[in-house]
Protein backbone atom coordinates (compact mmCIF):
# COMPACT_ATOMS: atom_id res chain seq x y z
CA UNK A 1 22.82 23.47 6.73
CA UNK A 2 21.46 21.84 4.01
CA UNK A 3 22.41 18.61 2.73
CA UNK A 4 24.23 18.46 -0.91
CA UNK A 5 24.55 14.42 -1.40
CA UNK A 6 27.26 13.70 -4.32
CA UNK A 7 27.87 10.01 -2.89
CA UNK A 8 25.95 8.36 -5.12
CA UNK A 9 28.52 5.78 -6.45
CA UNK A 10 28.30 4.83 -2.87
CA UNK A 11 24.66 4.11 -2.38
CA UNK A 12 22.04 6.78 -3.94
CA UNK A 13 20.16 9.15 -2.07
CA UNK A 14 17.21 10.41 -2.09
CA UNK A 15 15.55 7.34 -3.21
CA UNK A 16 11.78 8.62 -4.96
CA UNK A 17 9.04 8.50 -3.42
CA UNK A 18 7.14 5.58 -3.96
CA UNK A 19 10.20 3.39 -3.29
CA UNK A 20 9.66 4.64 0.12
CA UNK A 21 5.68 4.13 0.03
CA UNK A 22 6.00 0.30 -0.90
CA UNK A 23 8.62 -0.39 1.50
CA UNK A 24 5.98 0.26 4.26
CA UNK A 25 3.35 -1.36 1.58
CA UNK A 26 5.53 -4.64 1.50
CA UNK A 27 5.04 -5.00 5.72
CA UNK A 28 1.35 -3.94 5.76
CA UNK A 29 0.04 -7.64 4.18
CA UNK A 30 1.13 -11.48 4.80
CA UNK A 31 4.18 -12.09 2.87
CA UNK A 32 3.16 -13.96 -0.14
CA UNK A 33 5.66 -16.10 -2.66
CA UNK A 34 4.89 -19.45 -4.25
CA UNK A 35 6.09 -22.67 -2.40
CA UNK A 36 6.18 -21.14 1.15
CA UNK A 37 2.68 -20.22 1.88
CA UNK A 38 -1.12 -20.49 1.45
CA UNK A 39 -1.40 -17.00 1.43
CA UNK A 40 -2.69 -15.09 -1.39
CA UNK A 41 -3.77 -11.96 -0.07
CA UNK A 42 0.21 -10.27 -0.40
CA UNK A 43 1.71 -9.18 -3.77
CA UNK A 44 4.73 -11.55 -4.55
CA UNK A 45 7.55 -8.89 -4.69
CA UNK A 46 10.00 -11.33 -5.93
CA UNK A 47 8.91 -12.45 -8.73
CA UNK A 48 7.90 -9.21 -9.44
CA UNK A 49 11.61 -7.86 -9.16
CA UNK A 50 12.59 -10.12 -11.10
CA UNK A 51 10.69 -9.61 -14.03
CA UNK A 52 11.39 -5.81 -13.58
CA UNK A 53 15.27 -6.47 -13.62
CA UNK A 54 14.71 -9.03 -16.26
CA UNK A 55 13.25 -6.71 -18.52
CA UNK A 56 15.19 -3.86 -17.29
CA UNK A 57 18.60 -6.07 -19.01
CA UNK A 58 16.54 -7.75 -21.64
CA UNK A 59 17.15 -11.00 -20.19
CA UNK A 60 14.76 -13.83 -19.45
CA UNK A 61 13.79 -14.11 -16.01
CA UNK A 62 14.63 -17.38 -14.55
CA UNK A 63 18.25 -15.78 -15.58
CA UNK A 64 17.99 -13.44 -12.78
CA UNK A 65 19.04 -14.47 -9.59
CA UNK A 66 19.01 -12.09 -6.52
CA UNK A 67 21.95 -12.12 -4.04
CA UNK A 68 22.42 -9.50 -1.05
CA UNK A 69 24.56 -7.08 -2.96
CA UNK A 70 27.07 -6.99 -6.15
CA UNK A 71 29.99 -7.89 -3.95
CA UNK A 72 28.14 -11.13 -2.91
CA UNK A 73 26.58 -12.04 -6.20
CA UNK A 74 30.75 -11.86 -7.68
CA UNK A 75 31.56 -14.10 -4.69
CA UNK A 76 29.11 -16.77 -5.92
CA UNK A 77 30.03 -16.51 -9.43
CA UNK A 78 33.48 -16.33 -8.73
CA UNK A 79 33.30 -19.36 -6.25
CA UNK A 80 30.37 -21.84 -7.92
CA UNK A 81 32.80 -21.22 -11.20
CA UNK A 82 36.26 -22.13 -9.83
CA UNK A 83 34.64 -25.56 -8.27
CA UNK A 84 33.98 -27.16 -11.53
CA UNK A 85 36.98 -25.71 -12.95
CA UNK A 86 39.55 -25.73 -9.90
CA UNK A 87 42.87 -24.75 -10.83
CA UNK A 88 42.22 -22.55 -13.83
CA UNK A 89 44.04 -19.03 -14.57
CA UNK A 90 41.45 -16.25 -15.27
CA UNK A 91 42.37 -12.35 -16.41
CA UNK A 92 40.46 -9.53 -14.44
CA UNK A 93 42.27 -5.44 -14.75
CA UNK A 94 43.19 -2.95 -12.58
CA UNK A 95 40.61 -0.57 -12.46
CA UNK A 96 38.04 -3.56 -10.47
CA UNK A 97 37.20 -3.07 -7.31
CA UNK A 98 37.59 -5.34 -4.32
CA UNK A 99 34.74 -7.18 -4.61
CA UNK A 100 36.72 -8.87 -7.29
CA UNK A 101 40.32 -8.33 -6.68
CA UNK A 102 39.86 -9.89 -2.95
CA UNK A 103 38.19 -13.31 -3.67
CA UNK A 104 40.78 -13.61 -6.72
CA UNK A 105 43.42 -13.11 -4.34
CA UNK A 106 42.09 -15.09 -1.52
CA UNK A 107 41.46 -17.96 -3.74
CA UNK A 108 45.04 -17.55 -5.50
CA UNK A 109 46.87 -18.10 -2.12
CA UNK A 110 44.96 -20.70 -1.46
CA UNK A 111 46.37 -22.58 -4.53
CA UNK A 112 42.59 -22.30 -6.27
CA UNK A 113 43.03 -20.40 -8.97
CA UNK A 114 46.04 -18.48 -10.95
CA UNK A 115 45.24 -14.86 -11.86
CA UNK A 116 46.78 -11.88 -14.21
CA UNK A 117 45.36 -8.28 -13.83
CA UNK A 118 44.89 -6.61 -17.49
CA UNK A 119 46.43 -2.89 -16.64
CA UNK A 120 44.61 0.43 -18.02
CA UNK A 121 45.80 3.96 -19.37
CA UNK A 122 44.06 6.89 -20.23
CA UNK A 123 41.24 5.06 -17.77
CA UNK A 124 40.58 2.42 -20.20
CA UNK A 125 41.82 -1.19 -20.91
CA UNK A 126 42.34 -2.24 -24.14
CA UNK A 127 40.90 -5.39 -25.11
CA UNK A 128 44.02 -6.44 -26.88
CA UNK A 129 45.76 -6.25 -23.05
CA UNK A 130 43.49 -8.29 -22.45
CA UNK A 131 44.06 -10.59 -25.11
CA UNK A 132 47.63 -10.91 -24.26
CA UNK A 133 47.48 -12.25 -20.88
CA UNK A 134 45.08 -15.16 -22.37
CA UNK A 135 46.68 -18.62 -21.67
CA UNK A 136 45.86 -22.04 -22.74
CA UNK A 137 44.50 -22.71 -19.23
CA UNK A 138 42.40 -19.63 -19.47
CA UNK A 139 38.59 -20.26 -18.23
CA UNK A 140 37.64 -17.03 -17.18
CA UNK A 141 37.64 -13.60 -17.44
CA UNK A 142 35.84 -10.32 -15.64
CA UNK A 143 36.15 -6.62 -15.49
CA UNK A 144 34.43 -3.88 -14.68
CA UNK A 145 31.18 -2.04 -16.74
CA UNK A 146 32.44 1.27 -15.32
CA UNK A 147 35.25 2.38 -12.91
CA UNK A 148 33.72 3.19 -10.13
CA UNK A 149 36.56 5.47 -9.28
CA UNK A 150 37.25 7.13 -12.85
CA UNK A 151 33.50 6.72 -14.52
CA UNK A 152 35.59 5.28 -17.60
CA UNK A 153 32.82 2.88 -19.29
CA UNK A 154 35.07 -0.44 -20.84
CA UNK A 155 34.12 -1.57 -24.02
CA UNK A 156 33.45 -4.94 -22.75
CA UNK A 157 31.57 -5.88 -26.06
CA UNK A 158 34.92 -6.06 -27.56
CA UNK A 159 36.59 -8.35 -24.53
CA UNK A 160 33.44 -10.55 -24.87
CA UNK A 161 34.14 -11.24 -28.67
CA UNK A 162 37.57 -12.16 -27.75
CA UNK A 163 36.91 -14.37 -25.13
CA UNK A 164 33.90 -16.24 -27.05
CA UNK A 165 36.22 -17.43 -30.00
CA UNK A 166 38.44 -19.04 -27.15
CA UNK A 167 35.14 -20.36 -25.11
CA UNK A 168 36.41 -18.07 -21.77
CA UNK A 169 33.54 -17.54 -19.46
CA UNK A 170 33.28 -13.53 -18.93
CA UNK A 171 32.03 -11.41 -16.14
CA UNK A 172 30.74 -8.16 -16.08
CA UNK A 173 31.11 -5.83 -12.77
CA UNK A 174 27.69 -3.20 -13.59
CA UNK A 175 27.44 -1.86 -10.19
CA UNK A 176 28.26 1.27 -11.61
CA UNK A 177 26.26 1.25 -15.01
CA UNK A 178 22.89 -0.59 -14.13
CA UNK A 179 20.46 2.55 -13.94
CA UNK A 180 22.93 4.76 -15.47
CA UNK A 181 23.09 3.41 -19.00
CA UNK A 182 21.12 0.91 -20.68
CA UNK A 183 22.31 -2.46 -20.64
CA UNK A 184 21.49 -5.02 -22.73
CA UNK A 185 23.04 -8.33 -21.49
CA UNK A 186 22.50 -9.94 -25.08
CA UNK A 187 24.16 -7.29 -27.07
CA UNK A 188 27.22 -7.14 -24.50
CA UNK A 189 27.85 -10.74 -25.09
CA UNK A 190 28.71 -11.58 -21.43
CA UNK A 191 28.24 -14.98 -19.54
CA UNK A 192 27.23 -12.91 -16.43
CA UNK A 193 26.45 -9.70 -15.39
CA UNK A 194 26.27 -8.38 -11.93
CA UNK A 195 24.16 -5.72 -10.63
CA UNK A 196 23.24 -3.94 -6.96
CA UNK A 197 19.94 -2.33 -6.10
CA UNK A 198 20.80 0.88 -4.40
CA UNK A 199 22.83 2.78 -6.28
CA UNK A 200 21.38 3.64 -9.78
CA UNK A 201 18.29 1.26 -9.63
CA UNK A 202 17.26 3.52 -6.47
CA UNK A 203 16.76 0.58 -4.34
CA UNK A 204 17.74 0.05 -1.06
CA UNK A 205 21.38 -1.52 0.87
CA UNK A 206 20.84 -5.36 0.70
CA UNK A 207 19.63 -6.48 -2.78
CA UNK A 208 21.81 -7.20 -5.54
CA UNK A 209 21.81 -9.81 -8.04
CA UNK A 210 23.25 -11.25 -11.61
CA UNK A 211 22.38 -12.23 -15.10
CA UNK A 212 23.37 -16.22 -15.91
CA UNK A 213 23.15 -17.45 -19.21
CA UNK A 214 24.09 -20.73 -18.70
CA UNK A 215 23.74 -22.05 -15.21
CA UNK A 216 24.99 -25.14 -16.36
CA UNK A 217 28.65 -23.15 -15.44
CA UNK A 218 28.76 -22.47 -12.15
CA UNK A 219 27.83 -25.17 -9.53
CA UNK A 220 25.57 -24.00 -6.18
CA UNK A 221 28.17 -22.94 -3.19
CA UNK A 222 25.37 -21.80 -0.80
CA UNK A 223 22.48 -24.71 0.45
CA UNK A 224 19.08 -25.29 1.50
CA UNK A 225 15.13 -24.08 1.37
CA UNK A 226 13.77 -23.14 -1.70
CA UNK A 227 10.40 -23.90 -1.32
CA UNK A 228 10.43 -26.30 -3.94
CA UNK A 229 11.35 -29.86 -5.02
CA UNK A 230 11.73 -30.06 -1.00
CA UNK A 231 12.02 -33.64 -1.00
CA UNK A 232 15.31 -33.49 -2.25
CA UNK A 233 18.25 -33.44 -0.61
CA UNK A 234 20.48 -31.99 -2.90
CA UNK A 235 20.32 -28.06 -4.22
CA UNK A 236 17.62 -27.89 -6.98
CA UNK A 237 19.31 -27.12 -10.62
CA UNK A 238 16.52 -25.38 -11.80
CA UNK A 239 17.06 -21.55 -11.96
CA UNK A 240 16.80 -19.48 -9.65
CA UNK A 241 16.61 -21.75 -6.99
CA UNK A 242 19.74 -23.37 -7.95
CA UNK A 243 21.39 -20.29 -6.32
CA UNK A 244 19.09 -18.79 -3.80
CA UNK A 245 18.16 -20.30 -0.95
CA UNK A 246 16.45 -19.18 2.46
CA UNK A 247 14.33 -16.34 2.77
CA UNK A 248 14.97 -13.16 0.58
CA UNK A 249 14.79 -9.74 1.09
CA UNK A 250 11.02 -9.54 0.35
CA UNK A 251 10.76 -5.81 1.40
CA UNK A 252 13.93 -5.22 -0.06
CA UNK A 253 13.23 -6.38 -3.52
CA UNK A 254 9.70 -4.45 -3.29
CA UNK A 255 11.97 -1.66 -3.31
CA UNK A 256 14.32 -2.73 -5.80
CA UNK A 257 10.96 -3.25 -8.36
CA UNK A 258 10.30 0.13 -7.23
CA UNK A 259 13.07 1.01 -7.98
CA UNK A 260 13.61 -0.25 -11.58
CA UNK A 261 10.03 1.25 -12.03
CA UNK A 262 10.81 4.38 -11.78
CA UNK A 263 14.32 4.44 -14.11
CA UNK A 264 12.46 2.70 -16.69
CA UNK A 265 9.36 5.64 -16.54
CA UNK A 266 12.30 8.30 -16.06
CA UNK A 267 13.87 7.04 -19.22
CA UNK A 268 17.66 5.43 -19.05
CA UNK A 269 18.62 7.53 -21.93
CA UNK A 270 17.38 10.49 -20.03
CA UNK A 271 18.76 10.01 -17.27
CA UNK A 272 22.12 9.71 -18.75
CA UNK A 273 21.98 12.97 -20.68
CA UNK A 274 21.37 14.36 -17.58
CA UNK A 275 24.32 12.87 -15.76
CA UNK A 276 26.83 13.46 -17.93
CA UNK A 277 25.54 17.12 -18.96
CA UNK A 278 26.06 17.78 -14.70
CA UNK A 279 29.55 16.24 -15.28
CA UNK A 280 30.79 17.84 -18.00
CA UNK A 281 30.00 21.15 -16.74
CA UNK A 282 31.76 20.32 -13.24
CA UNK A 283 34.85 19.58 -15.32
CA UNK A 284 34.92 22.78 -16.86
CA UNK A 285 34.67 24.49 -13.89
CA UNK A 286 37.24 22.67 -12.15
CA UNK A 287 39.75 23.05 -14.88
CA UNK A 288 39.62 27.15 -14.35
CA UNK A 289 42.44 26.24 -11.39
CA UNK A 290 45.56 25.07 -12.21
CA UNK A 291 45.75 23.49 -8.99
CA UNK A 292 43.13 20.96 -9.18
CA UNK A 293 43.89 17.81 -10.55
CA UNK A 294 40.91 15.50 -12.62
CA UNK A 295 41.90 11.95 -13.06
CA UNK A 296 39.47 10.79 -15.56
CA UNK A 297 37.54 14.02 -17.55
CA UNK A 298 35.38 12.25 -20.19
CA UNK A 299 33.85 9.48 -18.05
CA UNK A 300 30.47 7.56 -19.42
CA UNK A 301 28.90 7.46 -16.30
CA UNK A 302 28.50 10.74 -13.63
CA UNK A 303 31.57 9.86 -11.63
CA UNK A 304 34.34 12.09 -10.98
CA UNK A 305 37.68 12.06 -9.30
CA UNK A 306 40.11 14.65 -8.47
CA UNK A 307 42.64 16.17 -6.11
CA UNK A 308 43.56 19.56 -4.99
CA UNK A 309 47.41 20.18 -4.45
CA UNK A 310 48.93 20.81 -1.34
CA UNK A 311 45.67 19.11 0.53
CA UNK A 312 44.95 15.29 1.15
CA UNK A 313 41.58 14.39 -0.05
CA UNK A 314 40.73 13.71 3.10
CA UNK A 315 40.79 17.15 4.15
CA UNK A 316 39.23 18.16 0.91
CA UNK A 317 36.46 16.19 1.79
CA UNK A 318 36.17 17.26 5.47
CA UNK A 319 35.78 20.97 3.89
CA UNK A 320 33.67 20.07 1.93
CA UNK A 321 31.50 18.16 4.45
CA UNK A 322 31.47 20.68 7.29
CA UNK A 323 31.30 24.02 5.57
CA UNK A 324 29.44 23.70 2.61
CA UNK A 325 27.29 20.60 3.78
CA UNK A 326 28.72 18.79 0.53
CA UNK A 327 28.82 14.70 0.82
CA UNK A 328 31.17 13.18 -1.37
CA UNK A 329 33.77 10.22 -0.65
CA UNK A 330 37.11 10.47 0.12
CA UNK A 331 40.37 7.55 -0.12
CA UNK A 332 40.95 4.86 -2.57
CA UNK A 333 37.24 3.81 -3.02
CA UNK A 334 37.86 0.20 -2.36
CA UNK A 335 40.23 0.19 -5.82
CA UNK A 336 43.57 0.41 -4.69
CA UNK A 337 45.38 -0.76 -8.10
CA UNK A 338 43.51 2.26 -9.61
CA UNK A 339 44.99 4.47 -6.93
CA UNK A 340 48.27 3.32 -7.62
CA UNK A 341 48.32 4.90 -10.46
CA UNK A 342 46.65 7.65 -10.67
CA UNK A 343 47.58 9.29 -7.32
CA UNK A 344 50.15 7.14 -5.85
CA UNK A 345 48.04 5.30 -3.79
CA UNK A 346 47.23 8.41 -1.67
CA UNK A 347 43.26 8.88 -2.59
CA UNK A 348 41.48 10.92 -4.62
CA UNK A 349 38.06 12.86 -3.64
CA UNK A 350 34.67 11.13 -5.63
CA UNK A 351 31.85 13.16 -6.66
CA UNK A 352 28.84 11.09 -7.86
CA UNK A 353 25.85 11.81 -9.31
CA UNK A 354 22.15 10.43 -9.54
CA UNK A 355 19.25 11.23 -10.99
CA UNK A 356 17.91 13.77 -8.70
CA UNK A 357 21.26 15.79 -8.38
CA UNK A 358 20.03 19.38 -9.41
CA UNK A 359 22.18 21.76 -11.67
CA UNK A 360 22.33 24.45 -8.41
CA UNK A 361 23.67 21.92 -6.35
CA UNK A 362 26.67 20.73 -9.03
CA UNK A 363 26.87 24.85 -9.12
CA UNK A 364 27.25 24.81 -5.52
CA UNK A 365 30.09 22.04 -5.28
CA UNK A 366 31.62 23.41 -7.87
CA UNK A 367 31.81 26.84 -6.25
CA UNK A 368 33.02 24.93 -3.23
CA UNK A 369 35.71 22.97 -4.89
CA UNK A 370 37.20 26.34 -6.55
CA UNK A 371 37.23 28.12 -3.61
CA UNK A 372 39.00 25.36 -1.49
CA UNK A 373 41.34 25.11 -4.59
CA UNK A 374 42.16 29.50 -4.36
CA UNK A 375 42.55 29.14 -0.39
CA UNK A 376 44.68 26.19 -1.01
CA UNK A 377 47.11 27.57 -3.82
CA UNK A 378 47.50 31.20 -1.54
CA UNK A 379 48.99 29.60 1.15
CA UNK A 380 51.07 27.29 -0.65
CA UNK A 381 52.05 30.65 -2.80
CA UNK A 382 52.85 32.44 0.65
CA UNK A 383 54.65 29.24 1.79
């Protein structure tokens, strides 16, 4: 059966073409990268991904600063911040994901920090929520770009005005926007903004990174080679190196360059039309049955969330899965506050969308869904 992949809030798939070609490039010469070889007959992928992402988020690029994933570049943020400022409340909302909720909560009960969570309706949080849970011992804030469960895109523009009159260091979560919609790091206003390679930027599973603006912020939780100022014992403070250390993930970021490469040739604009043309018609399919329930039906990025009644999402998904050959993601997508309150903590079914998800195949699923939704609502009618 053929394969229908609507995962791609997950990780994307298929990646193009030459993303695949230079991964097998990258291995076929010495590595090469300044400060940790003589070697000049490789192509120095990392500095090359970093001016790619760098221009990619109109950002200079000794601000970039690669990490294994977005989950792991919030952790170091999150971490290097709170030990120069140890003790401090910070605001983050309930439509983040765990990659922030966790080390907020792991850090609260270990008497490190002091948190309140900004809550959302209509899949949005209002800056002036935000506003309101703003204390005098306030140093930072961070939210999500876009929900990854509800595709809701936060105007974080307006959160970073707010915060920059009181001198509140923001975060920005764009794991689910970097690819999908242009970002511009200067015009959002944000003191850092987080990023993965292989969703939208059509990398591969172990690259990430963030935007700094000031790395004079957060203080270095992670220690040792860089390949420079070696004589040193200390972590150097120049950026990057101030927050990457050992060896990267050369092959990796060739892919991630790749990657960025071909978003920036396919157009981000483009691509966005595209996405949320794809979305808006599977919303209008699914609301010809009464029976199937969308959480979120103008999101900014092509992610969408819904339930059929009388069958768990799990089981919606299994359907799916095994006879229509449909991948999509089933359960609380690693957001359980969202969950909460949109389905009662139950789950919902995510279909995501990527650049290279055809109009027949959202035609398809949304055949699929419709007729799981009929056979669903006859027996529950001859119940």
């Amino acid at each position: 059966m053929p394969v229908i992949y609507l995962n791609n809030a997950a990780t994307s798939w298929p990646k193009p073409q030459r993303v695949k070609d230079v991964l097998a490039e990258s291995l076929e010469l010495p590595v090469f990268g300044s400060g940790r070889t003589t070697g000049t007959q490789g192509i120095d992928y990392i500095s090359l991904a970093r001016e790619k992402a760098a221009g990619l988020f109109h950002a200079d690029a000794k601000q970039i600063v690669f990490t294994h994933s977005a989950t792991d570049s919030l952790n170091i943020i999150i971490s290097g911040f709170l030990k120069k400022n140890r003790g401090c409340h910070a605001v983050a909302t309930a439509l983040d994901h765990n990659s922030v909720l966790r080390p907020l909560h792991e850090f609260q009960r270990d008497g490190i920090l002091r948190f309140d969570i900004a809550d959302f309706a209509g899949g949005y949080v209002s800056p002036d929520t935000i506003s309101s849970l703003i204390r005098k011992d306030t140093k930072f804030a961070v939210m999500t770009h876009a929900s990854n469960v509800l595709g809701s895109v936060q105007d974080v523009r307006a959160v970073a005005d707010i915060l920059a009159d009181k001198d509140i260091f923001f975060i920005v979560d764009g794991a689910q926007t970097a690819g999908h919609i242009a970002v511009d790091v200067e015009k959002i206003g944000c003191d850092a903004f987080v990023f993965t390679g292989h969703k939208a930027l059509l990398g591969v599973a172990g690259t990430g990174g963030f935007y700094l603006k000031d790395a004079e912020q957060i203080a270095p939780t992670r220690f040792g080679g860089t390949g420079t100022q070696s004589s040193e014992l200390f972590q150097p403070e120049d950026m990057p190196e101030k927050f990457e250390c050992g060896t990267q993930n050369i092959t990796g970021l060739a892919a991630l360059a790749e990657g960025i490469s071909y978003v920036k040739s396919r157009g981000v604009a483009d691509i966005h039309a595209q996405g949320m043309r794809q979305t808006k018609y599977l919303v209008s399919r699914f609301r010809e049955a009464e029976n199937i329930r969308i959480h979120h039906e103008t999101p900014g990025v092509p992610v969408l969330s819904f339930n059929i009644e009388g069958l768990s999402c799990e089981d919606v998904g299994f359907i799916l899965s095994r006879k229509y050959g449909i991948i999509t993601r089933t359960g609380l997508h690693c957001a359980p506050l969202v969950h909460e309150k949109i389905d009662g903590g139950s789950g919902s079914v995510r279909i995501s969308l990527s650049c290279f998800t055809t109009d027949a195949e959202c035609t398809a699923a949304a055949d699929a869904v419709l007729e799981i939704a009929e056979n669903a609502a006859k027996r529950f009618n001859s119940a």
